[in-house]
PDB file of N, CA and C in Angstrom:
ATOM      1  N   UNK A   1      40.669 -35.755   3.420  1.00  0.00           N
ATOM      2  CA  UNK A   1      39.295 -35.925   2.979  1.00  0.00           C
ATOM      3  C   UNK A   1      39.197 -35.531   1.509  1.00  0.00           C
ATOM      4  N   UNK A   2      38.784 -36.455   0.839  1.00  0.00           N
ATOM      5  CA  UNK A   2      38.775 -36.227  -0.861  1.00  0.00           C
ATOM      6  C   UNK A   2      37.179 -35.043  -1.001  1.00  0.00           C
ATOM      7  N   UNK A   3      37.068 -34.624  -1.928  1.00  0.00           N
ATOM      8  CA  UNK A   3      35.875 -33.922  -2.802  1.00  0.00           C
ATOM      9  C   UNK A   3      34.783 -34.729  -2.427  1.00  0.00           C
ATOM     10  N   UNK A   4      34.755 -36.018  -2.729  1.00  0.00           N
ATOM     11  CA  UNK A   4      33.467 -36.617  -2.851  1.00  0.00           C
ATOM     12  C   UNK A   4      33.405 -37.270  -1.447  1.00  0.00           C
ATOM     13  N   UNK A   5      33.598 -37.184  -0.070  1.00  0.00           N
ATOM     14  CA  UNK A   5      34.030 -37.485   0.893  1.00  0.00           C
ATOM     15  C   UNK A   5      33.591 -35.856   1.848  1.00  0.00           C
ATOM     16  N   UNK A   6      32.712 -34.633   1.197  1.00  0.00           N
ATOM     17  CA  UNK A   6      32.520 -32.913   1.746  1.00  0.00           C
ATOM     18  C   UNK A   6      31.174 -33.355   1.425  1.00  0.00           C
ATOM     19  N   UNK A   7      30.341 -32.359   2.373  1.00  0.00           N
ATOM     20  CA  UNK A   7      29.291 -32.309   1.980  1.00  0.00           C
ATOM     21  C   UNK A   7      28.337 -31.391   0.924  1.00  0.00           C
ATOM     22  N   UNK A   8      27.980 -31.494   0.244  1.00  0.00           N
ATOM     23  CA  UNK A   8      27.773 -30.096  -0.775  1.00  0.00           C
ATOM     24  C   UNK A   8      27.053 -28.997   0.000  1.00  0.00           C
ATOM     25  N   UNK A   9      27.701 -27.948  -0.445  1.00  0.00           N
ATOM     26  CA  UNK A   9      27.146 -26.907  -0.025  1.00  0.00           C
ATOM     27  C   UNK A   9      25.607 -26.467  -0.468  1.00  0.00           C
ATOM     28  N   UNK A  10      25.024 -26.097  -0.122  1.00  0.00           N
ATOM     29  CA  UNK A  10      23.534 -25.527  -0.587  1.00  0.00           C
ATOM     30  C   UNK A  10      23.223 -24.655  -1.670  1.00  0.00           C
ATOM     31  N   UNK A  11      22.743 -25.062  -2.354  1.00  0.00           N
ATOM     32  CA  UNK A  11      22.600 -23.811  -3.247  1.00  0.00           C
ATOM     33  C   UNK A  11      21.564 -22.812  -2.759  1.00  0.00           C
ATOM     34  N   UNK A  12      21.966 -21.452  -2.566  1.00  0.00           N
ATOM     35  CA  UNK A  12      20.830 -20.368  -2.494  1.00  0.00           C
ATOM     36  C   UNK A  12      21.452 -19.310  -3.672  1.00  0.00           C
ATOM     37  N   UNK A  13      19.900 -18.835  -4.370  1.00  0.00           N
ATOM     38  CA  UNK A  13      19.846 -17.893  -4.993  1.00  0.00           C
ATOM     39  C   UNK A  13      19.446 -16.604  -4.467  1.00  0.00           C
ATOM     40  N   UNK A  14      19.648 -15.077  -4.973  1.00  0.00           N
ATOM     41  CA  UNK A  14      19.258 -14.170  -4.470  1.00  0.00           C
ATOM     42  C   UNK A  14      19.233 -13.309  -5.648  1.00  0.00           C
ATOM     43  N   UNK A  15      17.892 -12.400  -5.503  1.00  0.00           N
ATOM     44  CA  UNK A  15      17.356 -11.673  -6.537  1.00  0.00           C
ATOM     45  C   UNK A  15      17.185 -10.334  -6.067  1.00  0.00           C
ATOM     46  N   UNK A  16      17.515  -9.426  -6.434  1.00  0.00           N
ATOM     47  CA  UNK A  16      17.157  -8.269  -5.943  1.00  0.00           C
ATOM     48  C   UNK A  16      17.035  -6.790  -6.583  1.00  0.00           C
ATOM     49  N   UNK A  17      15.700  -6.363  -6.418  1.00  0.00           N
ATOM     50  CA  UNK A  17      15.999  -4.922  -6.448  1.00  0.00           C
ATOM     51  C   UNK A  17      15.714  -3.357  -5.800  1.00  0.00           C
ATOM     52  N   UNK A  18      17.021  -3.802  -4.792  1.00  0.00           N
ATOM     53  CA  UNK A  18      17.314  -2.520  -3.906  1.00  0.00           C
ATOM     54  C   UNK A  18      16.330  -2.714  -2.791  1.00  0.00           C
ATOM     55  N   UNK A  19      15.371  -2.914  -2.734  1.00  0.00           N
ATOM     56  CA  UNK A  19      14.277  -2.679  -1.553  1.00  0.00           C
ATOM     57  C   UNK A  19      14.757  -3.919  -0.830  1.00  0.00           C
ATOM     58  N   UNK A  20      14.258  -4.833  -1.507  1.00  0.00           N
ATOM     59  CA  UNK A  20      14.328  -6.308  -1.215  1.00  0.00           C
ATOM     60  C   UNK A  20      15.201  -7.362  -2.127  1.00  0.00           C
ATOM     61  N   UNK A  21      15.184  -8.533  -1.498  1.00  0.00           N
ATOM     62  CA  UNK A  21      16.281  -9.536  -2.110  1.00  0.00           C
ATOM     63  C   UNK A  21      15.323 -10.909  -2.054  1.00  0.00           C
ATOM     64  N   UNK A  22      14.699 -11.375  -3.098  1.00  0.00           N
ATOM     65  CA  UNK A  22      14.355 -12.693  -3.014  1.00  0.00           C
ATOM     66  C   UNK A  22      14.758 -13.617  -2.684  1.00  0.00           C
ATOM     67  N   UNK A  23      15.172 -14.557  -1.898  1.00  0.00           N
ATOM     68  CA  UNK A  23      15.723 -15.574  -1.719  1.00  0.00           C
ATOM     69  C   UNK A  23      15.152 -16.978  -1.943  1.00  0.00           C
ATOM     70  N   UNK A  24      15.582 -17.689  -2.784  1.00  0.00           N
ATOM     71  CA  UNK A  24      15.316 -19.002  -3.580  1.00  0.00           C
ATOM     72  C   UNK A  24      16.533 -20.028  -2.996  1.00  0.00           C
ATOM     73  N   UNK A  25      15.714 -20.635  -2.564  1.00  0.00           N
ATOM     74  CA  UNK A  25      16.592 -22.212  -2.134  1.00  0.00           C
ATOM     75  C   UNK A  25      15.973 -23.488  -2.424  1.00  0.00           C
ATOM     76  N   UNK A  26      16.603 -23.934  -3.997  1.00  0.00           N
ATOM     77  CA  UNK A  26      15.924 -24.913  -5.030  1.00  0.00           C
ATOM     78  C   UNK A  26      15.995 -26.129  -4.007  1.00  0.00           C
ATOM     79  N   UNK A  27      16.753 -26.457  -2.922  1.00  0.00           N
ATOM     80  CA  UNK A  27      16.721 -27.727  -2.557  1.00  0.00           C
ATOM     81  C   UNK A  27      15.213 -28.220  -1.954  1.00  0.00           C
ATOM     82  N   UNK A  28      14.681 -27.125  -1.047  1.00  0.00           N
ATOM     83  CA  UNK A  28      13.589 -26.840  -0.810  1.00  0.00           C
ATOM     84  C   UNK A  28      12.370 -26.773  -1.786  1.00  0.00           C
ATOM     85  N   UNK A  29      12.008 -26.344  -2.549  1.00  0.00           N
ATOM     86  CA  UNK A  29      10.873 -26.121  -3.531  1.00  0.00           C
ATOM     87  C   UNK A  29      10.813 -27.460  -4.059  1.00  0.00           C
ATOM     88  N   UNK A  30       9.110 -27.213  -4.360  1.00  0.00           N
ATOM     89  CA  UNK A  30       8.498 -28.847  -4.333  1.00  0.00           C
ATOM     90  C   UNK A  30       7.776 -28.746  -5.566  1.00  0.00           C
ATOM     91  N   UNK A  31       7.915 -26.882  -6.269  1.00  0.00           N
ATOM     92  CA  UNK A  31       7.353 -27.022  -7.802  1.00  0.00           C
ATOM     93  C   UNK A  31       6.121 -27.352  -7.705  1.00  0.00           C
ATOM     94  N   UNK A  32       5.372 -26.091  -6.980  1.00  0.00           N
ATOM     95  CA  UNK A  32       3.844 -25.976  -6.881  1.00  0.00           C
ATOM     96  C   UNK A  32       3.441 -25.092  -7.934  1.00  0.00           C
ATOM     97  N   UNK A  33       4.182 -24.005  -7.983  1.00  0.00           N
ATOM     98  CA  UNK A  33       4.332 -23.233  -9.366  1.00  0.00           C
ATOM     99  C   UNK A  33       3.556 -22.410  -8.981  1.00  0.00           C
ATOM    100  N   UNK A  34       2.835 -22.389  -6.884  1.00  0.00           N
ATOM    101  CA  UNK A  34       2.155 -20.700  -6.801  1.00  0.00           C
ATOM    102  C   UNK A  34       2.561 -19.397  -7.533  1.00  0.00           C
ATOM    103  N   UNK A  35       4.552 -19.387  -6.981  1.00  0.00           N
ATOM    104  CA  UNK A  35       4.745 -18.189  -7.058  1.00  0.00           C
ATOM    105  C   UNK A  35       4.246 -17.842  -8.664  1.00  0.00           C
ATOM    106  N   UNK A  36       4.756 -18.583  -9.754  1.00  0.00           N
ATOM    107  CA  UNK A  36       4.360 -18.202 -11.454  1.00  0.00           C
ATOM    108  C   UNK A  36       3.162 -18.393 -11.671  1.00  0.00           C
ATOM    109  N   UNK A  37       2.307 -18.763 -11.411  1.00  0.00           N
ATOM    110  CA  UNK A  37       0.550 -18.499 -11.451  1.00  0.00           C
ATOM    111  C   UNK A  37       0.134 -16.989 -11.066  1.00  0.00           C
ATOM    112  N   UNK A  38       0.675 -17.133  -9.477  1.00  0.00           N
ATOM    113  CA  UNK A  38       0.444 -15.849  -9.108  1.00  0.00           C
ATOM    114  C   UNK A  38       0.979 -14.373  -9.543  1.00  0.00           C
ATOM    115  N   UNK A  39       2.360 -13.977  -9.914  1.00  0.00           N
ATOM    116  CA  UNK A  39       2.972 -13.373 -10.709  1.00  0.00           C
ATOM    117  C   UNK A  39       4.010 -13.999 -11.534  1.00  0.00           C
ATOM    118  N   UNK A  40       3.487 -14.162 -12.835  1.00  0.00           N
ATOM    119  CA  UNK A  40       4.355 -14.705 -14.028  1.00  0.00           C
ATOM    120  C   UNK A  40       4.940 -13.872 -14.562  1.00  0.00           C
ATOM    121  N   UNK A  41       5.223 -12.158 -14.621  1.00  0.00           N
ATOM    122  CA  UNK A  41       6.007 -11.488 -15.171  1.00  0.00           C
ATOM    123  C   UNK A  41       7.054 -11.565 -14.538  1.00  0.00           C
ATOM    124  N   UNK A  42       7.515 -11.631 -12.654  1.00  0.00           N
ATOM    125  CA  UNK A  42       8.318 -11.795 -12.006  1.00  0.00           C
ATOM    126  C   UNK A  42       8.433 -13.376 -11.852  1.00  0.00           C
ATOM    127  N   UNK A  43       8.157 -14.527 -11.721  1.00  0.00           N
ATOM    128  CA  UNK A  43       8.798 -15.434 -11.739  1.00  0.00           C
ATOM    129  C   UNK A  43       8.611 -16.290 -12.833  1.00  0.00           C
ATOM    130  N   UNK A  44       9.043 -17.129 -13.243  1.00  0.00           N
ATOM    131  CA  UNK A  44       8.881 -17.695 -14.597  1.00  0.00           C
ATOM    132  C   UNK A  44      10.132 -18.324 -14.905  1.00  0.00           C
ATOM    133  N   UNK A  45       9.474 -20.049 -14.952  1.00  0.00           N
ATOM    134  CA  UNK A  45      11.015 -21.163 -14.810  1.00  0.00           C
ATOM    135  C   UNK A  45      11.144 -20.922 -16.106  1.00  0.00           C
ATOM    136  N   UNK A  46      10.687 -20.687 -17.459  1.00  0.00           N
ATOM    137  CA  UNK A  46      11.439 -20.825 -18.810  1.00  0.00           C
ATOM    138  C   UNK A  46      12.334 -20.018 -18.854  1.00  0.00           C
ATOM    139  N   UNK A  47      12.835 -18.808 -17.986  1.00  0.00           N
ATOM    140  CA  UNK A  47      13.378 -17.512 -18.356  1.00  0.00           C
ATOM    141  C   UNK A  47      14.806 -18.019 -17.002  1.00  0.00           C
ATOM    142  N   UNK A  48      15.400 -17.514 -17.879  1.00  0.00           N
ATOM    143  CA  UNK A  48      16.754 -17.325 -17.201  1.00  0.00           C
ATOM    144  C   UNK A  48      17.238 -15.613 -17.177  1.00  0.00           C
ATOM    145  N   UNK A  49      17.690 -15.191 -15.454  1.00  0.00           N
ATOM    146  CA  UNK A  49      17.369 -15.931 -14.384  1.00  0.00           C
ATOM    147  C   UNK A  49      16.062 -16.111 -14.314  1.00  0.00           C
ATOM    148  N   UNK A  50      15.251 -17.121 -14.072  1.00  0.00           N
ATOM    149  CA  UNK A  50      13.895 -17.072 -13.723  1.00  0.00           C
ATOM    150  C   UNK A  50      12.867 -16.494 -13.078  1.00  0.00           C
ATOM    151  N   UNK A  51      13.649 -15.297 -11.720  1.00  0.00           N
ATOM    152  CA  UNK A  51      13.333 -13.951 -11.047  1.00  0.00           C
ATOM    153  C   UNK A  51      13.422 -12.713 -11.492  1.00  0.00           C
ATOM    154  N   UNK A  52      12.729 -12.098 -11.618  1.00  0.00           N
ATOM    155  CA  UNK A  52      12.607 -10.570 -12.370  1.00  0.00           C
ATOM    156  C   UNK A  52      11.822  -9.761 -11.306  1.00  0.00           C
ATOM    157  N   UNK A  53      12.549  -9.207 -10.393  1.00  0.00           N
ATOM    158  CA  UNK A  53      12.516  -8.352  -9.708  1.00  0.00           C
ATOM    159  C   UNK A  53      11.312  -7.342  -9.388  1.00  0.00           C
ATOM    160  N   UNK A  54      12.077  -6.715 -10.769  1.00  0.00           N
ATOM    161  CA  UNK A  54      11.570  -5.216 -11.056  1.00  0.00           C
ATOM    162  C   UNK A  54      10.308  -5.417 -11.866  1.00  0.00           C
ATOM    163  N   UNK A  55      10.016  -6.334 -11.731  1.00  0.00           N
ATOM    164  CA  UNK A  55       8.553  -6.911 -13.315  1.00  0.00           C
ATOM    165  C   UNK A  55       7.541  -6.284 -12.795  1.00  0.00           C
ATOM    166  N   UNK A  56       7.952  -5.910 -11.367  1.00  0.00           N
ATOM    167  CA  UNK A  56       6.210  -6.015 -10.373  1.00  0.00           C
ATOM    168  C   UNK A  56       6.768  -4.870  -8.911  1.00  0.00           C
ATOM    169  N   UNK A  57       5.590  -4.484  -8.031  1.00  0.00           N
ATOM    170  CA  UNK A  57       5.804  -4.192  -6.951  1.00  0.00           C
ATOM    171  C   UNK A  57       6.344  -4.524  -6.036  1.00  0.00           C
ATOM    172  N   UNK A  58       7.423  -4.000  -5.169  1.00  0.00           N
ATOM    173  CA  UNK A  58       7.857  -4.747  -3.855  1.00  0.00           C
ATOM    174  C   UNK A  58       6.719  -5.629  -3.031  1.00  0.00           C
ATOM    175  N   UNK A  59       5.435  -4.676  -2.738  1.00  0.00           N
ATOM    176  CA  UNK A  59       4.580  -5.391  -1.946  1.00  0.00           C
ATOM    177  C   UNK A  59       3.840  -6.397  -2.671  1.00  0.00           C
ATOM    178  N   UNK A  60       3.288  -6.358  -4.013  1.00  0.00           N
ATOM    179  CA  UNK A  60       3.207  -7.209  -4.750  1.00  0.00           C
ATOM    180  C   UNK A  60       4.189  -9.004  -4.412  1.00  0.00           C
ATOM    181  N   UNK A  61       5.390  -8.596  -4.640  1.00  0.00           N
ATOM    182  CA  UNK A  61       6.484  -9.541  -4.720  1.00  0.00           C
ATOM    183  C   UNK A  61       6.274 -10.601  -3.165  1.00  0.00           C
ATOM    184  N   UNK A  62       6.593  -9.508  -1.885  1.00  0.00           N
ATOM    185  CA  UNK A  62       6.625  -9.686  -0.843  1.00  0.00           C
ATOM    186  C   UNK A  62       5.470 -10.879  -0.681  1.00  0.00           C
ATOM    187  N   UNK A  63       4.252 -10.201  -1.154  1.00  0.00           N
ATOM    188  CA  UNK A  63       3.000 -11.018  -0.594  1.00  0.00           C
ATOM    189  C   UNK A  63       2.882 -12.609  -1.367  1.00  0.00           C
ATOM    190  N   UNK A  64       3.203 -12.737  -2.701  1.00  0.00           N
ATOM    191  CA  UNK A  64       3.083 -13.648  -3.210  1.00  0.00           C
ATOM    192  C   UNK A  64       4.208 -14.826  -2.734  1.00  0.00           C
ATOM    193  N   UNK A  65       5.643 -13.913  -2.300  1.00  0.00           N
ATOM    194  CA  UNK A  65       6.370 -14.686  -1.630  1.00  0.00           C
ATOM    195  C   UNK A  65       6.048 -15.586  -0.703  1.00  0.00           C
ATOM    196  N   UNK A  66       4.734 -14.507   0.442  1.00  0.00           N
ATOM    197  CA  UNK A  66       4.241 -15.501   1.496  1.00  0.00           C
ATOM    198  C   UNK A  66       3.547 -16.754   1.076  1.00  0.00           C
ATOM    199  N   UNK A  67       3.249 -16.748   0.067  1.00  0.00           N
ATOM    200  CA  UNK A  67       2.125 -17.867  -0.594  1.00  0.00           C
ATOM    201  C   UNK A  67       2.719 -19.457  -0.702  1.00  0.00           C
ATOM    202  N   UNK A  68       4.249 -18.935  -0.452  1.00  0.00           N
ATOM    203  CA  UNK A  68       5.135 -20.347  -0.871  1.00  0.00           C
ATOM    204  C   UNK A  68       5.206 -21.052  -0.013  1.00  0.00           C
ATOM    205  N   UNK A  69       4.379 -22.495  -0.254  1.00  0.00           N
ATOM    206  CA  UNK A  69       3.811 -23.540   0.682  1.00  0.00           C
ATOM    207  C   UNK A  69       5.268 -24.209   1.468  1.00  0.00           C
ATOM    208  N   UNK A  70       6.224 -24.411   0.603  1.00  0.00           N
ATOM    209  CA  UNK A  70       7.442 -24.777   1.093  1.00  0.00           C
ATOM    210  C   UNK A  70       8.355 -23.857   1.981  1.00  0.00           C
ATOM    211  N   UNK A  71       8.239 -22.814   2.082  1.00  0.00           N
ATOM    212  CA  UNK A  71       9.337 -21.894   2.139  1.00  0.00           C
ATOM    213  C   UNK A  71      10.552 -21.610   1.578  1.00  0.00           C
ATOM    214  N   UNK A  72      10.841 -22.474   0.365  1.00  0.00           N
ATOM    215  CA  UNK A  72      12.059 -21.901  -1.154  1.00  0.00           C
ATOM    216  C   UNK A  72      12.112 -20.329  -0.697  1.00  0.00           C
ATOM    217  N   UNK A  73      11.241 -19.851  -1.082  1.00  0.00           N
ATOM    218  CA  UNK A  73      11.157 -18.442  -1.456  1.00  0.00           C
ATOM    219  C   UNK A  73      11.022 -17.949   0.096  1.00  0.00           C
ATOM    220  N   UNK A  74      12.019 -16.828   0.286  1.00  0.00           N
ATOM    221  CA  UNK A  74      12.253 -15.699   1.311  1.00  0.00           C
ATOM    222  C   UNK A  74      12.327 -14.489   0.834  1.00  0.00           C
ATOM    223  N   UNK A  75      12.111 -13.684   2.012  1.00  0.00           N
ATOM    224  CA  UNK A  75      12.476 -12.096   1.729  1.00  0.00           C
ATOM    225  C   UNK A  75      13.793 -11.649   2.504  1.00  0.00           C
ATOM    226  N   UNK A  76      14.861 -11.317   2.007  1.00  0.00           N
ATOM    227  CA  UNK A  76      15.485 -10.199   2.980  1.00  0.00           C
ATOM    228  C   UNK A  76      15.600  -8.837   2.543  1.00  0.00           C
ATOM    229  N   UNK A  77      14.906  -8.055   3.683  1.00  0.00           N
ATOM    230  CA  UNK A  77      14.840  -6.604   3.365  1.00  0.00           C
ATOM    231  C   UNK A  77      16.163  -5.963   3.616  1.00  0.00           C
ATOM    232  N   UNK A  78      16.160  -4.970   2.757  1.00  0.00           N
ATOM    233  CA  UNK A  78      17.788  -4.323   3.072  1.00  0.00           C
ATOM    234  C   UNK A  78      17.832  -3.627   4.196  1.00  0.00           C
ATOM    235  N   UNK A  79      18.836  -4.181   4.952  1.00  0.00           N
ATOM    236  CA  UNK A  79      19.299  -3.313   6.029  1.00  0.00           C
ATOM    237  C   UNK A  79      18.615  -4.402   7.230  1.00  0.00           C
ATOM    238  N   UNK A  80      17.752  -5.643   6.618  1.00  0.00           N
ATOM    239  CA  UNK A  80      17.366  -6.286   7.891  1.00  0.00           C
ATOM    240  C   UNK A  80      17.850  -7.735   7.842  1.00  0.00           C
ATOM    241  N   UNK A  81      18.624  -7.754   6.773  1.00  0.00           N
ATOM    242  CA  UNK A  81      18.328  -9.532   6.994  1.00  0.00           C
ATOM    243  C   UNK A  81      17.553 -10.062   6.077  1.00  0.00           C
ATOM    244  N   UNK A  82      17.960 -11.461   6.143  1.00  0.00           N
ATOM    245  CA  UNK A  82      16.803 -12.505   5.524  1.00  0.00           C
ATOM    246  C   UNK A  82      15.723 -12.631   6.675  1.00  0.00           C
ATOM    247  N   UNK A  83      14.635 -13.348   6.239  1.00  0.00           N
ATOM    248  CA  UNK A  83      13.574 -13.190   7.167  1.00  0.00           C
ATOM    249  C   UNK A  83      12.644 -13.748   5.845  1.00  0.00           C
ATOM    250  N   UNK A  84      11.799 -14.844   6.593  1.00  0.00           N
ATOM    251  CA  UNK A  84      11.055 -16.279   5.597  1.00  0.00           C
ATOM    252  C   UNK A  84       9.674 -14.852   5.294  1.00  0.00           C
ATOM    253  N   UNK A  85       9.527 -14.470   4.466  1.00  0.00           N
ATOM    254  CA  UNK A  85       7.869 -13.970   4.942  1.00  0.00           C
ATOM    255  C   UNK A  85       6.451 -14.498   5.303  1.00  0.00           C
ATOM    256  N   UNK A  86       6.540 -15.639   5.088  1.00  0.00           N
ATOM    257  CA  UNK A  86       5.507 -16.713   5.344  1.00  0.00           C
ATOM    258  C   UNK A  86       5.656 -16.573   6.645  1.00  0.00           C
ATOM    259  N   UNK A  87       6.760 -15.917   8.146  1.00  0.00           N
ATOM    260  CA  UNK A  87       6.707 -15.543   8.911  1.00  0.00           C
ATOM    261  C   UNK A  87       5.943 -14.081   9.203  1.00  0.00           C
ATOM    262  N   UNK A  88       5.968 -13.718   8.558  1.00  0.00           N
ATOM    263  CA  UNK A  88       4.733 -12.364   8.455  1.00  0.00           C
ATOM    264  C   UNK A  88       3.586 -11.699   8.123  1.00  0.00           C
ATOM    265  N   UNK A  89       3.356 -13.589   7.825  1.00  0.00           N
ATOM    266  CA  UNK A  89       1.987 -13.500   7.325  1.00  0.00           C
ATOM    267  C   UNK A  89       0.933 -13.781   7.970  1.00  0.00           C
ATOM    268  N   UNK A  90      -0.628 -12.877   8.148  1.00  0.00           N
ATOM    269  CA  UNK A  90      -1.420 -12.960   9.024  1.00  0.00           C
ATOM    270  C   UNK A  90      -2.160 -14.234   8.960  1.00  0.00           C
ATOM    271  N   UNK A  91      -1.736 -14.869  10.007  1.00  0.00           N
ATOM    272  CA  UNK A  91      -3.178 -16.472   9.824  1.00  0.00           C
ATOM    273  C   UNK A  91      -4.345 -16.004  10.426  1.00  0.00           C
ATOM    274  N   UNK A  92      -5.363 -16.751   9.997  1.00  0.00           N
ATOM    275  CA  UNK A  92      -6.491 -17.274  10.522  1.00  0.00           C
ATOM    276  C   UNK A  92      -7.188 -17.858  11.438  1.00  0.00           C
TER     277      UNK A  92
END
């Protein structure tokens, strides 16, 4: 089986500091641009890496995470796993 004959692997990103680990999976994201409206010191596509962690609060981070209409953006807490937080978020 040649290279172009595999399937590509996925790209996931992961951001973290210590509490939590952002998880970004560009294949997914549809570039609504919640998360950088909502906190632009921590996310922000002009900036490489474009996640900044520490810019902001864990719970801060966490909650805006839930906001992501696609699910790109996850949380895994340390010591638990990944885990979508848009799964932990209270509906209506």
């Amino acid at each position: 089986m040649s290279a172009i004959d595999q399937p590509m692997k996925p790209i996931i990103k992961r951001y973290s500091n210590g509490e939590i680990t952002v998880v970004w999976q560009p294949a997914l994201c549809i570039h609504s641009a919640i998360c950088a409206r909502g906190l632009p010191l921590v996310f922000n596509p002009r900036r490489r890496p474009w996640v900044e962690v520490t810019a902001a609060a864990t719970a801060e981070i966490v909650a805006q995470v839930a906001k992501c209409p696609s699910g790109a953006l996850s949380i895994a807490r340390a010591g638990l796993g990944a885990a979508h937080a848009r799964q932990s978020r209270v509906t209506r």
